[in-house]
N, C-alpha and C. Protein backbone atom coordinates (compact mmCIF):
# COMPACT_ATOMS: atom_id res chain seq x y z
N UNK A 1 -8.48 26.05 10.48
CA UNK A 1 -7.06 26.03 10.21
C UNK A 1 -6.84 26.41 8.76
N UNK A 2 -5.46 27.38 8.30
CA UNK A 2 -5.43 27.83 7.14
C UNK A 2 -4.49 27.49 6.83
N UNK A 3 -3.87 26.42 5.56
CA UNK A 3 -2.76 26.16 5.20
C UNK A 3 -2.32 26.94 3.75
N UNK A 4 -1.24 27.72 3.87
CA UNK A 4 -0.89 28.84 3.03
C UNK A 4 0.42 28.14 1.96
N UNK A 5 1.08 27.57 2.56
CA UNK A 5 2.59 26.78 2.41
C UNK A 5 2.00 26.03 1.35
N UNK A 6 1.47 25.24 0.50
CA UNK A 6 1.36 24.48 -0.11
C UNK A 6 1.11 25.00 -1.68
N UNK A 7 2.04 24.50 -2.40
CA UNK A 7 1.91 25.03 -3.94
C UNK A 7 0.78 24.78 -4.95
N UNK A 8 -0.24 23.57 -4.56
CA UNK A 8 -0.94 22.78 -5.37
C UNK A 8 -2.22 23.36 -4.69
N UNK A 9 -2.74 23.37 -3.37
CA UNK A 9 -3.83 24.05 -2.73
C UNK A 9 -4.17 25.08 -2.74
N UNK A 10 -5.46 26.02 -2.90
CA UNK A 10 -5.66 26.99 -2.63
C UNK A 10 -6.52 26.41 -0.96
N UNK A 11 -6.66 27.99 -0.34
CA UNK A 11 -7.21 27.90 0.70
C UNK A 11 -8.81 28.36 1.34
N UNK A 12 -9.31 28.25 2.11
CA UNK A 12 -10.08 28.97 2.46
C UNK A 12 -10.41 28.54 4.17
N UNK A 13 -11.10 29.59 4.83
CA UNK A 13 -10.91 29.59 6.26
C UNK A 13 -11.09 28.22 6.86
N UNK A 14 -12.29 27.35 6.30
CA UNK A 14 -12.47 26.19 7.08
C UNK A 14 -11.89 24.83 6.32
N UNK A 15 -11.24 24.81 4.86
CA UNK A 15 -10.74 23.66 4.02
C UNK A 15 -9.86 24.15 3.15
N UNK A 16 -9.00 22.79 3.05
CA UNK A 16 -8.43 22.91 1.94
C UNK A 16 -8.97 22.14 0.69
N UNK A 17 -8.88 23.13 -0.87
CA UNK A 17 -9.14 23.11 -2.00
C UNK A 17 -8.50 22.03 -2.56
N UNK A 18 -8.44 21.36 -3.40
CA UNK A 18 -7.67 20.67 -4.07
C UNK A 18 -6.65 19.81 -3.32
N UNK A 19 -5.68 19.10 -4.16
CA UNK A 19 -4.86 18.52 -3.18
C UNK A 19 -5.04 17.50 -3.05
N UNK A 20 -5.92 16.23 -3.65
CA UNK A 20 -6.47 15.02 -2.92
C UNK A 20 -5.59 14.11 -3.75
N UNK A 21 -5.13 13.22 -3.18
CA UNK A 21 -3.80 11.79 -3.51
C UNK A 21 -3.80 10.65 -2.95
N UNK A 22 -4.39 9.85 -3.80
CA UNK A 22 -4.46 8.85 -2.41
C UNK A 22 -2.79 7.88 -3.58
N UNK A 23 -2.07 7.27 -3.25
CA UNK A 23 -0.95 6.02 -3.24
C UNK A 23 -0.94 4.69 -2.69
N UNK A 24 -0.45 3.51 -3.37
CA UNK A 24 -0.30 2.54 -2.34
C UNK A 24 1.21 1.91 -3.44
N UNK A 25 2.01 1.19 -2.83
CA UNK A 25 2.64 0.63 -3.60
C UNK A 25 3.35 -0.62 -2.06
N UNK A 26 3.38 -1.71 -3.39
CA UNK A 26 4.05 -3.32 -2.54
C UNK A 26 5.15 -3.67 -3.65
N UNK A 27 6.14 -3.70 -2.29
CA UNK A 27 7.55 -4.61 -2.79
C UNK A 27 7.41 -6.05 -2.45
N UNK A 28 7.93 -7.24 -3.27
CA UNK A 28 7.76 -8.08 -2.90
C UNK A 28 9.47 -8.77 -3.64
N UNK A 29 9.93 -9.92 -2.72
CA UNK A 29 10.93 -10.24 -2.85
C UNK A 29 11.12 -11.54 -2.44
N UNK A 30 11.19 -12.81 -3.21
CA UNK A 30 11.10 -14.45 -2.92
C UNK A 30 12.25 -14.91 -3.44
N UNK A 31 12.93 -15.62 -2.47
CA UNK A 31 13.66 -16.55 -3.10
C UNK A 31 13.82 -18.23 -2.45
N UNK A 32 14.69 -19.11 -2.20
CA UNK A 32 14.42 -20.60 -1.76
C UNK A 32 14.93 -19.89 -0.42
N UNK A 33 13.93 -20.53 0.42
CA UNK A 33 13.56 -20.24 1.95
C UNK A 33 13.88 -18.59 2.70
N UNK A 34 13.35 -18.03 1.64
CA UNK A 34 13.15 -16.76 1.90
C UNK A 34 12.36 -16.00 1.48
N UNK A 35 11.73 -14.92 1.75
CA UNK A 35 10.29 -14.13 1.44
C UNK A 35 10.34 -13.05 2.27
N UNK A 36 10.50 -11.65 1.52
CA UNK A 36 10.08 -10.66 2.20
C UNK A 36 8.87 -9.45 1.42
N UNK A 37 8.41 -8.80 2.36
CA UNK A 37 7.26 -7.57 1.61
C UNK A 37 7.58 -6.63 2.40
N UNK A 38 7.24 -5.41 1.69
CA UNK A 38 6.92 -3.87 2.37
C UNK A 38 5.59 -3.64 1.91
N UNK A 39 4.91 -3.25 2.12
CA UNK A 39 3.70 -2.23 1.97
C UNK A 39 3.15 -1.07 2.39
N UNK A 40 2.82 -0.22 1.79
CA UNK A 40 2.55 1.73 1.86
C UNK A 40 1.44 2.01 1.41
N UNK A 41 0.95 2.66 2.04
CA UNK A 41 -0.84 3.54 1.67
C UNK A 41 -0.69 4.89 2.38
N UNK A 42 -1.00 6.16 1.10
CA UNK A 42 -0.68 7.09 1.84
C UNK A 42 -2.02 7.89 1.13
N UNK A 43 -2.87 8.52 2.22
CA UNK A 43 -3.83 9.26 1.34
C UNK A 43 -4.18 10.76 1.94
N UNK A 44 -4.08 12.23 1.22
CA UNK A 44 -4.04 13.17 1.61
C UNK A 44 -5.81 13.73 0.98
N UNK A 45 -6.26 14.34 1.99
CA UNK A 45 -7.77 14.43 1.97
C UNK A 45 -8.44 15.03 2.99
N UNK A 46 -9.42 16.25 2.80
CA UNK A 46 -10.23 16.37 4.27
C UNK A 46 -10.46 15.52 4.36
N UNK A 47 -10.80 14.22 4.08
CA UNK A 47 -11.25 12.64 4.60
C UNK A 47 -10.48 11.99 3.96
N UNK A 48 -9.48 10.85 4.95
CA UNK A 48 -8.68 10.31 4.30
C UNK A 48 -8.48 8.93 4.85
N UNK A 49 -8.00 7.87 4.66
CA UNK A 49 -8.18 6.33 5.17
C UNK A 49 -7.06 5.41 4.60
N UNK A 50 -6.44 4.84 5.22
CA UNK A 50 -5.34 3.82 4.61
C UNK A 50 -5.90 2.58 5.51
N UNK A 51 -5.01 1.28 4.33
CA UNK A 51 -5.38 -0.50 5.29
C UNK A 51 -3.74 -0.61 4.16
N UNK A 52 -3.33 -1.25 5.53
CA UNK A 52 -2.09 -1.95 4.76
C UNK A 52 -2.02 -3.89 5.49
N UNK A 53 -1.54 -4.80 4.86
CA UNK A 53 -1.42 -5.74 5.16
C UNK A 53 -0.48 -7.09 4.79
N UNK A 54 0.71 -7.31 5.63
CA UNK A 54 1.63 -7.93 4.77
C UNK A 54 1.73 -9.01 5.87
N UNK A 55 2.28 -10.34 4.82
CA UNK A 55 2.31 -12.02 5.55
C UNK A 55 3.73 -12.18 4.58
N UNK A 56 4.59 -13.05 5.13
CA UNK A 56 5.43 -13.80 4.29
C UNK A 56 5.73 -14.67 5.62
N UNK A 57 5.79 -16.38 4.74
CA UNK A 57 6.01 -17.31 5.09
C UNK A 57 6.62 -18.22 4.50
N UNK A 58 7.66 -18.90 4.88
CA UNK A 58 8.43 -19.94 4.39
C UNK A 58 8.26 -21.72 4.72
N UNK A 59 7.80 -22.39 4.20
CA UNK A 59 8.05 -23.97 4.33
C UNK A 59 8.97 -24.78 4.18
N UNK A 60 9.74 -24.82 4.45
CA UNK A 60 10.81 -26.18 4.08
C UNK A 60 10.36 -27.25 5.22
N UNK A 61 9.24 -27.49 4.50
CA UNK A 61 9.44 -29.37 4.97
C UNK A 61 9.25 -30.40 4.06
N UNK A 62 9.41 -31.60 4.18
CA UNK A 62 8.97 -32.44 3.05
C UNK A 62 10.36 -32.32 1.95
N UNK A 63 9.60 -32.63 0.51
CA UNK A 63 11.01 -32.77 -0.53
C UNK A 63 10.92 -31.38 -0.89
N UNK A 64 9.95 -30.35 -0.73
CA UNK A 64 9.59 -28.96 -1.50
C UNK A 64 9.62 -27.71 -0.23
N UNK A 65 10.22 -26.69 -0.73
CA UNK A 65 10.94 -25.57 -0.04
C UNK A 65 9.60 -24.45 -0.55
N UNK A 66 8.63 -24.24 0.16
CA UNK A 66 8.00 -23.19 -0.60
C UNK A 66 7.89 -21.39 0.26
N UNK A 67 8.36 -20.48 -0.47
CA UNK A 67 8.19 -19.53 -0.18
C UNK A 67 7.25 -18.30 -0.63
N UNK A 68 6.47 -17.80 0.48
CA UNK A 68 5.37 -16.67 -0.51
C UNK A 68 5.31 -15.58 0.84
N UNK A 69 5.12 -14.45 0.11
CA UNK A 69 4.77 -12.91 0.43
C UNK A 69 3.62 -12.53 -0.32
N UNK A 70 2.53 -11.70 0.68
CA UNK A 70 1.06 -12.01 0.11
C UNK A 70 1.19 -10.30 0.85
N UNK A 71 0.12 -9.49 0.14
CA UNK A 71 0.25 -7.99 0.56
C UNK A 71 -0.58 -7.42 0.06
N UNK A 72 -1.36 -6.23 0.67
CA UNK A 72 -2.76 -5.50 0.07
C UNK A 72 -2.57 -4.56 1.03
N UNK A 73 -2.59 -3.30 -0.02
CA UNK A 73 -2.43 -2.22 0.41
C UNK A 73 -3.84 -1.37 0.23
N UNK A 74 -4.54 -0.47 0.66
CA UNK A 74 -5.84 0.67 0.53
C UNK A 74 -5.69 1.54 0.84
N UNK A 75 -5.84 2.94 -0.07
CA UNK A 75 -6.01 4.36 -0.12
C UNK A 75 -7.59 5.20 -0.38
N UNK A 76 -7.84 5.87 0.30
CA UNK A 76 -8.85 6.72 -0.39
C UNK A 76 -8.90 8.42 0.40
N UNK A 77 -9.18 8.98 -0.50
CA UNK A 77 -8.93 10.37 -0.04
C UNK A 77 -10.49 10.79 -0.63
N UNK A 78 -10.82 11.87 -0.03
CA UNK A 78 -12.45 12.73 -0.48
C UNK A 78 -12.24 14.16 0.17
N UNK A 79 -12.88 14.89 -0.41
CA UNK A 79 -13.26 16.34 -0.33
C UNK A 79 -14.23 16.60 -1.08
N UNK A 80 -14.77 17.80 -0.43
CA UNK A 80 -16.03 18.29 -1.05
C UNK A 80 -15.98 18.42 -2.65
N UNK A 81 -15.05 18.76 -3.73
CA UNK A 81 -14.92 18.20 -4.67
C UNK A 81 -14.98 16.75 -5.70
N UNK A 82 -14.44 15.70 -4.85
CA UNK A 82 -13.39 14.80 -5.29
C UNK A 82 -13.58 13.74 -4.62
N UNK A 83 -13.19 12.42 -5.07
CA UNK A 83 -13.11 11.13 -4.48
C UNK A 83 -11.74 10.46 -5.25
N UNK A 84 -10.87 10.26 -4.33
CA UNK A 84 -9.73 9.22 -4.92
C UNK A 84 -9.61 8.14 -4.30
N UNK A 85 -9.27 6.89 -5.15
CA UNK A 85 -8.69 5.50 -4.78
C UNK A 85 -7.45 4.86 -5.23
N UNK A 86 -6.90 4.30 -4.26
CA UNK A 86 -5.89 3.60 -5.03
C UNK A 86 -5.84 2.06 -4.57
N UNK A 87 -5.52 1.27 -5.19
CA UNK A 87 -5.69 -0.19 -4.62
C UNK A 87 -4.68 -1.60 -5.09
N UNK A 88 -3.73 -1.83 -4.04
CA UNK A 88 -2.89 -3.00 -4.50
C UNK A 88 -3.00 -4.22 -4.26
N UNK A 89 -2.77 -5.43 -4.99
CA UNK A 89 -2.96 -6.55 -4.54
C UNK A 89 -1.83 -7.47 -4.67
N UNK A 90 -0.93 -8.09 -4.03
CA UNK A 90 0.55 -8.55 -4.48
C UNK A 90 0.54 -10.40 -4.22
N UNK A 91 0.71 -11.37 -4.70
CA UNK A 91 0.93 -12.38 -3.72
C UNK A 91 2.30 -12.89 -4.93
N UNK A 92 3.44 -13.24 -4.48
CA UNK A 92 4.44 -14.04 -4.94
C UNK A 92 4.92 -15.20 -4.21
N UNK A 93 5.01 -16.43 -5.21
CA UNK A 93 5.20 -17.88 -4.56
C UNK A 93 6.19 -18.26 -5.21
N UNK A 94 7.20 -19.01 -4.69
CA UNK A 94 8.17 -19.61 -5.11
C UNK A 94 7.98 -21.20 -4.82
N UNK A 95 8.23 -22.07 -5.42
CA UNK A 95 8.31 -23.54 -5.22
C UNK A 95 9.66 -24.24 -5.29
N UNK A 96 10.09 -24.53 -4.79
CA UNK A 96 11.62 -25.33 -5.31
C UNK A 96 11.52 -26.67 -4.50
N UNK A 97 11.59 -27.54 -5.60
CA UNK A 97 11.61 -29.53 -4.93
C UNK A 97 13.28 -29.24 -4.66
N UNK A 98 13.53 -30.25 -3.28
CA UNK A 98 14.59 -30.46 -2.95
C UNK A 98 15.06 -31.58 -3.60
N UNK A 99 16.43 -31.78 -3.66
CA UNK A 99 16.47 -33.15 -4.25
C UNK A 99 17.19 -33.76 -3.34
């Protein structure tokens, strides 16, 4: 396959040249009895691999309200040139005592 369209690649009959990207990025967002995440892994590569993984959980029991979003994102891209990584790790906790 020959990809011609691309501004950053050159080509040749059996690969593409250049071009390798791996990304990950985590949103994370806590507040009292609330918790949310996104997470993204994007990797461009004749060999390419993403792991994404997101938890959010809320407690209100007891006198304490606790909220957390925990998230890990993995990229890696390779070509006969090149090896890329990218790697996120997120956890946000909120605590709030009730009164």
């Amino acid at each position: 396959m020959v990809i011609n369209d691309l501004d950053y690649c050159e080509t040749t009959e059996d690969s593409i040249i250049g071009g390798l990207d791996a990304i990950t990025d985590i949103q994370t967002y806590v507040a009292p009895g609330y918790a949310e995440i996104t997470t993204a892994a994007s990797a461009v590569g004749d060999e390419s691999n993403t792991f994404t993984q997101a938890q959010s959980i809320v407690d209100d029991t007891g006198r304490t309200r606790i909220s957390k979003a925990m998230g890990e994102a993995f990229a890696t891209a390779r070509d006969k040139n090149g090896f890329m990584l990218s790697y996120q790790k997120n956890i946000a906790i909120l605590v709030r005592h009730n009164s």
